[in-house]
Protein backbone atom coordinates (compact mmCIF):
# COMPACT_ATOMS: atom_id res chain seq x y z
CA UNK A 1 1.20 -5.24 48.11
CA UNK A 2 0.24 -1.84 46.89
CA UNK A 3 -1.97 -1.66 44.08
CA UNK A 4 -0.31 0.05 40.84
CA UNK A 5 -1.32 3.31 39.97
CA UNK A 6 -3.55 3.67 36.96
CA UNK A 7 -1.71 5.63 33.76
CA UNK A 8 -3.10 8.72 32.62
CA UNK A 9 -3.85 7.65 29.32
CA UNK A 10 -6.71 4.24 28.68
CA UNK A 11 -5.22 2.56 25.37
CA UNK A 12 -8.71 3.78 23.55
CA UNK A 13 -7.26 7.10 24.02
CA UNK A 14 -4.07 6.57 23.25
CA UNK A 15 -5.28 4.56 20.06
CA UNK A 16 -7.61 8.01 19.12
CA UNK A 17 -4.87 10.37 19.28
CA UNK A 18 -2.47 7.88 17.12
CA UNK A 19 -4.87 8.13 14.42
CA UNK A 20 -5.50 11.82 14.89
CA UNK A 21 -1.83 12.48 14.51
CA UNK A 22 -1.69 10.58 10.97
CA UNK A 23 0.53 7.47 12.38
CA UNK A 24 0.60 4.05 11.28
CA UNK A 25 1.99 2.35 14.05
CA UNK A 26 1.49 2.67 17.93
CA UNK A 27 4.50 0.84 20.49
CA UNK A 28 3.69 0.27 24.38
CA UNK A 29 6.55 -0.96 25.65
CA UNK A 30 8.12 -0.92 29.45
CA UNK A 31 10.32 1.84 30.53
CA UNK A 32 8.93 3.80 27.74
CA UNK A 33 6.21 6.31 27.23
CA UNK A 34 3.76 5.47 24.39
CA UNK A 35 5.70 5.77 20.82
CA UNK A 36 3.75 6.73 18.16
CA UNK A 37 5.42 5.90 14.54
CA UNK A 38 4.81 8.94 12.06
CA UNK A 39 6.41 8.74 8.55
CA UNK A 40 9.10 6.20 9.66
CA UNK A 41 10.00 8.04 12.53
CA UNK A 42 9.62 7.37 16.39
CA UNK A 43 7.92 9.90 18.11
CA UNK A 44 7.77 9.13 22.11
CA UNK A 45 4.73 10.96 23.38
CA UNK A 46 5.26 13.71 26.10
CA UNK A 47 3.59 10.97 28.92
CA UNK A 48 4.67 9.44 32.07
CA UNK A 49 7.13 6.04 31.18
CA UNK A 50 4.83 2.85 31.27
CA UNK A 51 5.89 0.22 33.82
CA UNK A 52 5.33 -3.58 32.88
CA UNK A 53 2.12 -3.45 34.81
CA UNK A 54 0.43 0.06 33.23
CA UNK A 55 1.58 -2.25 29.88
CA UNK A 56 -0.24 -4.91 31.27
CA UNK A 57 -2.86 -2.63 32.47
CA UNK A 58 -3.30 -1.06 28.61
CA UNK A 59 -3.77 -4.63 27.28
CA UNK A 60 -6.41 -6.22 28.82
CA UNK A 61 -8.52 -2.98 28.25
CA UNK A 62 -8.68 -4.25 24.70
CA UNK A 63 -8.35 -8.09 24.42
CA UNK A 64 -10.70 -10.68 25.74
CA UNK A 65 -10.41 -12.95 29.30
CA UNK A 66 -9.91 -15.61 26.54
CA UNK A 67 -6.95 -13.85 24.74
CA UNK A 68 -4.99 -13.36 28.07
CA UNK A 69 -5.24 -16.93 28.62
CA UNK A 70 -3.58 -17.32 25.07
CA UNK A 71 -0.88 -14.96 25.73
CA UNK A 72 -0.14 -16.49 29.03
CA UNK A 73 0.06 -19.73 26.80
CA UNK A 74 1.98 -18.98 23.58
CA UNK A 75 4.02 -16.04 25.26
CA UNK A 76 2.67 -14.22 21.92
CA UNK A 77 -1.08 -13.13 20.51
CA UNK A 78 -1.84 -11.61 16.97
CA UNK A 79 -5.58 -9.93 17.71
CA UNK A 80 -7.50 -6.88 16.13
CA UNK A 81 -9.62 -4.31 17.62
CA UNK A 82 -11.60 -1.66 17.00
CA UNK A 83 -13.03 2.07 17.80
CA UNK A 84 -16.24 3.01 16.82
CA UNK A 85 -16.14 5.77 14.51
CA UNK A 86 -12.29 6.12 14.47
CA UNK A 87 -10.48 2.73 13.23
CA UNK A 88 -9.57 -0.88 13.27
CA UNK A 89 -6.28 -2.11 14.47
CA UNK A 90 -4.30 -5.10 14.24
CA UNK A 91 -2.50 -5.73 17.66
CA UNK A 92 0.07 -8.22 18.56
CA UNK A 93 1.36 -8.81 22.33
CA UNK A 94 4.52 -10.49 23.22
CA UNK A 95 6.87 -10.94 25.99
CA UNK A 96 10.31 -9.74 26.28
CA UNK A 97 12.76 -9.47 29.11
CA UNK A 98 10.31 -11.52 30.94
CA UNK A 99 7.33 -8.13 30.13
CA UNK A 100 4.68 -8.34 27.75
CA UNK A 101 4.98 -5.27 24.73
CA UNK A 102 2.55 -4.34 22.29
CA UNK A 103 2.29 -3.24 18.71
CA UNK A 104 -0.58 -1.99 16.94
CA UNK A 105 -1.14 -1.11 13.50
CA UNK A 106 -3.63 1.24 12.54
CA UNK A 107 -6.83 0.13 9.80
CA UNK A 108 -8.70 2.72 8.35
CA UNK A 109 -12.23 1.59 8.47
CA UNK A 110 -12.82 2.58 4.74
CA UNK A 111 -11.24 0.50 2.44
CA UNK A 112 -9.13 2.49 0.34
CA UNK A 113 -9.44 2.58 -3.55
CA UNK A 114 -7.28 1.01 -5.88
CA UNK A 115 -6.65 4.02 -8.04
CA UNK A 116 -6.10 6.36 -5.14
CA UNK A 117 -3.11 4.12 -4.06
CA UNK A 118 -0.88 4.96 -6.82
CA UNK A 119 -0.45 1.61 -8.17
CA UNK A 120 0.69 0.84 -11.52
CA UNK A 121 -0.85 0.74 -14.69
CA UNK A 122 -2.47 -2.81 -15.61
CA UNK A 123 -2.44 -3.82 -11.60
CA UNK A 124 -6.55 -3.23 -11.40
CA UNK A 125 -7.15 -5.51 -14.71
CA UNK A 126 -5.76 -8.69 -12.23
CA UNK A 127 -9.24 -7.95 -10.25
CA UNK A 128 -11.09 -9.59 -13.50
CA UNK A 129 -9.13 -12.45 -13.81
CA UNK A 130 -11.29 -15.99 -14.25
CA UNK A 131 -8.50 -18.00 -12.35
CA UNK A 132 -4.92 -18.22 -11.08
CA UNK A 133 -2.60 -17.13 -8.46
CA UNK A 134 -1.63 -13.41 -7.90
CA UNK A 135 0.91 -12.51 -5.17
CA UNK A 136 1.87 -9.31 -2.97
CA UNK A 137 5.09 -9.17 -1.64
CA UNK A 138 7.28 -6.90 0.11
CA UNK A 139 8.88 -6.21 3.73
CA UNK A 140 6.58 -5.43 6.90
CA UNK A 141 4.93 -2.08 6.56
CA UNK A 142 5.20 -2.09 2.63
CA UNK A 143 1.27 -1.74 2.57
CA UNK A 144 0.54 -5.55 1.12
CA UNK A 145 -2.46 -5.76 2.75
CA UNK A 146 -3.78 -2.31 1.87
CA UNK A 147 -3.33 -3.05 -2.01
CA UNK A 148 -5.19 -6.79 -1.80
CA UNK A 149 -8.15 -5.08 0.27
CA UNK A 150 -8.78 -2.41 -2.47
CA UNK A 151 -8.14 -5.49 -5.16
CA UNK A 152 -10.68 -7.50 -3.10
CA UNK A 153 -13.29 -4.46 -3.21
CA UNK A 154 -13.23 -3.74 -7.24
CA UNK A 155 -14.10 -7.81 -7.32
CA UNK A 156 -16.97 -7.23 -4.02
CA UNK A 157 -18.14 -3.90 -6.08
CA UNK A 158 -18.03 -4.86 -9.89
CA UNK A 159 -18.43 -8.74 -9.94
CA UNK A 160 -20.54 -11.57 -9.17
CA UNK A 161 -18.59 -14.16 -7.59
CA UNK A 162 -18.28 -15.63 -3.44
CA UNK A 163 -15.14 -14.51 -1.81
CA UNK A 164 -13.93 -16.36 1.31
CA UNK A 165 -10.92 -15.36 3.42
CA UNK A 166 -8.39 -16.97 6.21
CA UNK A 167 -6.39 -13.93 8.03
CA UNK A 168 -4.94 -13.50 11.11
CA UNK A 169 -5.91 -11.19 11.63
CA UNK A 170 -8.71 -9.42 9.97
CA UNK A 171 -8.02 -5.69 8.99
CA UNK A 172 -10.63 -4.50 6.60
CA UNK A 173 -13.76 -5.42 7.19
CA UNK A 174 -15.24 -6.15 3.30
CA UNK A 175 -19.55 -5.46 3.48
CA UNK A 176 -21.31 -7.63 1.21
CA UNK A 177 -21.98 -5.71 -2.22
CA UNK A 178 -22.39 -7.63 -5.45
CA UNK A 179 -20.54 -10.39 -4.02
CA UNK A 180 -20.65 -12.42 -1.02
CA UNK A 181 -17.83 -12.16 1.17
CA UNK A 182 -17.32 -14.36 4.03
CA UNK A 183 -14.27 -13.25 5.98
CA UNK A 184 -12.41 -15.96 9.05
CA UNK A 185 -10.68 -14.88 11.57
CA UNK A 186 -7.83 -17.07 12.95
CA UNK A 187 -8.69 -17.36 16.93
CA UNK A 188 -12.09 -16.40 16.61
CA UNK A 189 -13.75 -18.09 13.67
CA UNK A 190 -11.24 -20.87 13.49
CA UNK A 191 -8.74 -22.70 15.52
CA UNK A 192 -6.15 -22.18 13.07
CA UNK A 193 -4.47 -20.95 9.91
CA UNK A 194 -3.76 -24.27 8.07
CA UNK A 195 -7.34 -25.80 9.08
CA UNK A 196 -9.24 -22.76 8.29
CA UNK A 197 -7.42 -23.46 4.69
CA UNK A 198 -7.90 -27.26 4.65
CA UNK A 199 -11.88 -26.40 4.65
CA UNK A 200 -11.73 -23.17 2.66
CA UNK A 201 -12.71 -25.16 -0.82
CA UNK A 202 -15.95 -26.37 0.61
CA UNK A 203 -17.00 -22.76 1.04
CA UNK A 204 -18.08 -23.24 -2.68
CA UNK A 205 -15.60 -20.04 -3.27
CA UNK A 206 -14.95 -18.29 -6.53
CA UNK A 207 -12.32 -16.01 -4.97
CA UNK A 208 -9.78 -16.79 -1.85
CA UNK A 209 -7.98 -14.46 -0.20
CA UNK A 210 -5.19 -16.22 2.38
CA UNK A 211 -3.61 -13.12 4.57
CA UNK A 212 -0.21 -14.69 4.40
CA UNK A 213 1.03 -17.91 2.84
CA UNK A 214 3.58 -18.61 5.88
CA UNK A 215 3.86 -22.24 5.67
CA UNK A 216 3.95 -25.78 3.29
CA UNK A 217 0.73 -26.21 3.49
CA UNK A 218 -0.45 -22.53 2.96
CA UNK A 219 1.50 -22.37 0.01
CA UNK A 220 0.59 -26.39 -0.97
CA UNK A 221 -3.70 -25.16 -0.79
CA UNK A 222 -3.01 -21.92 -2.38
CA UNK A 223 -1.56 -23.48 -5.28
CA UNK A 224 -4.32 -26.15 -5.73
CA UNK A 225 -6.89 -23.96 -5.41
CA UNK A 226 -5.45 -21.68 -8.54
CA UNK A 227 -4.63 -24.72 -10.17
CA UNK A 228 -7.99 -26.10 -10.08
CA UNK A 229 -9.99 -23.00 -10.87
CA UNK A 230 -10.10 -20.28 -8.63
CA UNK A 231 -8.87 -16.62 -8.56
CA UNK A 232 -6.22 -17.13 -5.25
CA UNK A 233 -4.15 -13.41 -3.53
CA UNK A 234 -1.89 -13.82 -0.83
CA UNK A 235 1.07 -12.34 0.54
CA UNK A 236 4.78 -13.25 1.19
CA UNK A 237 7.53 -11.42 2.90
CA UNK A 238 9.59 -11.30 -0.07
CA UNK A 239 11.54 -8.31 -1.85
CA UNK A 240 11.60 -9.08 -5.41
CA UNK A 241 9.52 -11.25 -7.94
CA UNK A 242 12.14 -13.32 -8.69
CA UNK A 243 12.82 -14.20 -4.83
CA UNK A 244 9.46 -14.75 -4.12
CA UNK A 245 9.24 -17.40 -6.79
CA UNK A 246 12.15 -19.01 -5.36
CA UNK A 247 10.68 -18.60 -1.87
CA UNK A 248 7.83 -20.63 -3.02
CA UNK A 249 10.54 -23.32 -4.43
CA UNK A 250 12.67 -23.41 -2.23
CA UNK A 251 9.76 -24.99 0.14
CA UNK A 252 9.29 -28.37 -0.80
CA UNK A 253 11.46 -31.07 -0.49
CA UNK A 254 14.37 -31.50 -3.69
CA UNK A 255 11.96 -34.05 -4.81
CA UNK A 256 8.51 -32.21 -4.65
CA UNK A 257 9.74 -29.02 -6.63
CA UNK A 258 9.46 -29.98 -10.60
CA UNK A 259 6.11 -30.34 -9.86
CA UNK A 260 5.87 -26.84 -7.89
CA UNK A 261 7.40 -25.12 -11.04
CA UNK A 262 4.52 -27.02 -13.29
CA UNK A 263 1.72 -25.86 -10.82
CA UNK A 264 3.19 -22.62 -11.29
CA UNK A 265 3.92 -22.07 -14.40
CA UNK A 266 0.38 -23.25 -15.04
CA UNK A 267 -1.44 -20.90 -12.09
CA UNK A 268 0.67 -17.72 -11.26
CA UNK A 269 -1.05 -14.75 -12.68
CA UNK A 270 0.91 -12.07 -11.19
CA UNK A 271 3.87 -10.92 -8.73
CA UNK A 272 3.33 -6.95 -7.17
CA UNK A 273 6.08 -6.77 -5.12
CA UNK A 274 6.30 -3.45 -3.28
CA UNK A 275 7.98 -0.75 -1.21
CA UNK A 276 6.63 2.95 1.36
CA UNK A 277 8.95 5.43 0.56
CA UNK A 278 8.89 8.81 2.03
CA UNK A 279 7.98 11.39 -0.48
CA UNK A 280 10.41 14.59 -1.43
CA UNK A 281 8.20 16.88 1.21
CA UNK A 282 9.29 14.44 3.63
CA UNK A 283 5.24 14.77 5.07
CA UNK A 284 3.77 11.27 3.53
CA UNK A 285 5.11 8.00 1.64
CA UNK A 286 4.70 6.98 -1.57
CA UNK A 287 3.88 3.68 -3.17
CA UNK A 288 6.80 2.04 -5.08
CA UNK A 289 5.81 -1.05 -6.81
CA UNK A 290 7.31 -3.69 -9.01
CA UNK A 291 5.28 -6.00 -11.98
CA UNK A 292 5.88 -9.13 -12.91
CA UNK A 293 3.12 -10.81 -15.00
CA UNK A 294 2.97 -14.46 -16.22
CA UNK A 295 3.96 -14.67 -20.03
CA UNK A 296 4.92 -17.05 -22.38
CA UNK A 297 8.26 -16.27 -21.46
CA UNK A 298 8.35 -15.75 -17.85
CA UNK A 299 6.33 -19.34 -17.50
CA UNK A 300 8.98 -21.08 -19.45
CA UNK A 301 12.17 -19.25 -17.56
CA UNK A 302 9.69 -20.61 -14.26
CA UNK A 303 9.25 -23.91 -15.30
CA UNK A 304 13.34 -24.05 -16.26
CA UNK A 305 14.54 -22.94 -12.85
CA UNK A 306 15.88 -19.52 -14.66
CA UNK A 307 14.45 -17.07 -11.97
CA UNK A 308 17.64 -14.98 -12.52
CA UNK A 309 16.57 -14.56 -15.90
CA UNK A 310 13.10 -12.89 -15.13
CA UNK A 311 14.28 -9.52 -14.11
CA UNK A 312 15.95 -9.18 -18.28
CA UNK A 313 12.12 -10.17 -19.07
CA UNK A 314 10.27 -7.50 -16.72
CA UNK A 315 13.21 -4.56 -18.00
CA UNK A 316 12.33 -5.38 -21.54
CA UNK A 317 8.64 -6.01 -21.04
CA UNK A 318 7.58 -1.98 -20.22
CA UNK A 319 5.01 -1.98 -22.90
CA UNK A 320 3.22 -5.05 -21.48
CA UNK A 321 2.78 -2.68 -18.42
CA UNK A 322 6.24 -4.84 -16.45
CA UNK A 323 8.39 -2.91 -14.33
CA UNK A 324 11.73 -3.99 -12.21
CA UNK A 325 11.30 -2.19 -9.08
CA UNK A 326 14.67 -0.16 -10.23
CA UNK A 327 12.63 1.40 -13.22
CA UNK A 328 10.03 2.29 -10.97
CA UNK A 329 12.43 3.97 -8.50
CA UNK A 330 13.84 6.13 -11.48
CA UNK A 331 10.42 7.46 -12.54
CA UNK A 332 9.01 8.07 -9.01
CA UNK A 333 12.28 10.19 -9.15
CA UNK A 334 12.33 11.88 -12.89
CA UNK A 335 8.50 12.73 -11.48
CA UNK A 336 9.64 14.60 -8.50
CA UNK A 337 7.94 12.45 -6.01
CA UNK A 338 10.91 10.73 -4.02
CA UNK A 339 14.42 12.16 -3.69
CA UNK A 340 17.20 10.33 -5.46
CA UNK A 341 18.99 9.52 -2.23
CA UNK A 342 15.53 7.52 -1.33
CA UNK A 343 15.40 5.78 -4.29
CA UNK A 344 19.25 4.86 -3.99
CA UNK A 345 18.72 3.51 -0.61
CA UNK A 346 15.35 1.56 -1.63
CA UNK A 347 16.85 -0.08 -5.32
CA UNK A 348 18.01 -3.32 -5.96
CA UNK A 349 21.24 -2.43 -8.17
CA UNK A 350 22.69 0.84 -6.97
CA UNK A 351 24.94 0.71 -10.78
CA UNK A 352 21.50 -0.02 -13.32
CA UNK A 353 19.59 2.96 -11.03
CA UNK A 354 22.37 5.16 -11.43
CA UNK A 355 22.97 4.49 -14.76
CA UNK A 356 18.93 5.34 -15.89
CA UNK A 357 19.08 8.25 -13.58
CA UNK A 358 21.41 9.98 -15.44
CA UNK A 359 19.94 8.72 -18.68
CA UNK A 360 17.32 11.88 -18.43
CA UNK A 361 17.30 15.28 -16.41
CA UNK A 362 14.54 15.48 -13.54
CA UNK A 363 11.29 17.10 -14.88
CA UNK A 364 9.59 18.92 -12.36
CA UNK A 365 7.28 17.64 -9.76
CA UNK A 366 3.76 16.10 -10.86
């Protein structure tokens, strides 16, 4: 059998000029050339179309014997990998059509800072909380994990306290500063998500980061662990606060989920649920975030099953530093950042975004 000719391009290479060219995402797929994704769109890169076995090829220049025995296994890996001097990357291989594919998502080494983000108002005073549950939600690609690693570095930086993670994988690598951060890698450190979580309290931990609460028990562990004391961020793949509340519901079993609304009306903190949208220059993407924060009234209308009701609260609640992510949509707008026809597309009601856009003229951009 002839051997396969080698590609042009090693996947360090490929990985170098991704990051040169500003792109988040990097796609080696079969029949394809490399695609690089750059402000939402696809760019295919002027190279040679991969076969399955250059794809194959690519791969196991950056994944361990051990991790191609996994693949072979699960017919999917998560992994992340790195270039000195360039970036981290969080891969993940899979099969389809009978070919392995792979996705990789670029990880500045620096951790980025909170302010620099363009976050709202009030979101950095949830890094000095004692206790309780704060949550990040929002699609793939929304930049969830981005906003909890700058969160996570004001508490490394500015407090005293031990952090522990569980995340699958890693993507910012957190140095120990004035707090201690131990950091647990599903695959590597442990054998998997739920028992790296079932251990995580006897880490002694003032501050737990879980990458993704994905499953029962995820959720179960996150909420004991607020509940009993300690400062808990996670994600979910939610698009609205009052979804992801009902995500978290919606669960448990009919007869577990009075108690879930008492553990939460007692430990949720916060709900940032956000959105990347591309700004009016069409040359970057700006943060679009929404605020929901645990008050009198948004516990009780939590613990009453009256989600629907919370979005009235956050609307009316703009002093308090709240916002729907409609409101923020209109002043991302009235600012000059994103163009109305973005923040159409990206709303949740099309009639209450039209309605406060034409509320007040567009001042120009800031």
């Amino acid at each position: 059998m002839t051997k396969p000719v080698s590609y042009p391009l090693s996947m360090v290479q490929i990985l170098k000029m991704a990051v040169k060219e500003q792109a988040s995402d990097v796609h080696i797929v079969p029949m394809e050339p490399p695609i690089f994704r750059i402000n939402r769109a696809m760019v295919k890169l002027e190279y040679p179309v991969l076969t399955p076995n250059n794809v194959k090829e690519l791969l196991v220049q950056i994944i361990e014997p051990y991790q191609v025995e996994m693949l072979k296994k699960d017919l999917e890996l998560d992994f992340s990998y790195a270039v000195p001097d360039v970036a981290r990357f969080r891969g993940n291989a899979m099969f389809q059509r009978g070919t392995v594919a792979l996705a990789m998502r670029i990880v500045p080494f620096k951790v980025p800072n909170l302010n620099d983000l363009g976050v709202l108002k009030g979101v950095k005073e949830l890094c000095y909380l004692p206790r309780g549950l704060v949550l990040v939600t929002g699609p793939t690609g929304s930049g969830k994990s981005t906003t909890l690693a700058a969160m996570i570095d004001i508490i490394n930086t500015e407090r005293d306290l031990n952090i522990v993670t569980v995340e699958d994988p890693i993507e910012f690598l957190h140095a120990h500063k004035k707090s201690s951060v131990k950091q647990r890698e599903v695959g590597i450190d442990t054998r998997s998500f739920a028992n790296a979580l079932r251990h995580v309290l006897r880490h002694d931990p003032d501050v737990i980061l879980i990458g993704e609460m994905r499953d029962l028990d995820s959720i179960s562990i996150a909420l004991t662990a607020a509940e009993t004391g300690h400062l808990v961020f996670s994600t979910l793949h939610t698009q609205t606060a009052p979804l992801t509340i009902n995500r978290i519901v919606d669960a448990f079993a009919e007869h577990q989920r009075d108690q879930i609304r008492q553990q939460l009306t007692g430990s949720l903190q916060a709900v940032l649920s956000q959105q990347l949208i591309p700004n009016i220059l069409g040359d970057g993407r700006v943060l679009a975030m929404e605020f929901l924060k645990a008050n009198t009234a948004v516990r009780s209308m939590i613990r009453e099953g009256k989600e629907h009701q919370l979005y009235s609260v956050m609307q009316a609640s703009h002093g308090a530093g709240m916002r729907t992510m409609d409101q923020t949509l209109v002043e991302l707008t009235l600012a000059g950042k994103i163009s109305r026809e973005e923040a159409l597309e990206k709303c949740i009601d099309k009639t209450e975004i039209e309605r406060l856009l034409q509320k007040q003229p567009s001042r120009k951009k800031i």
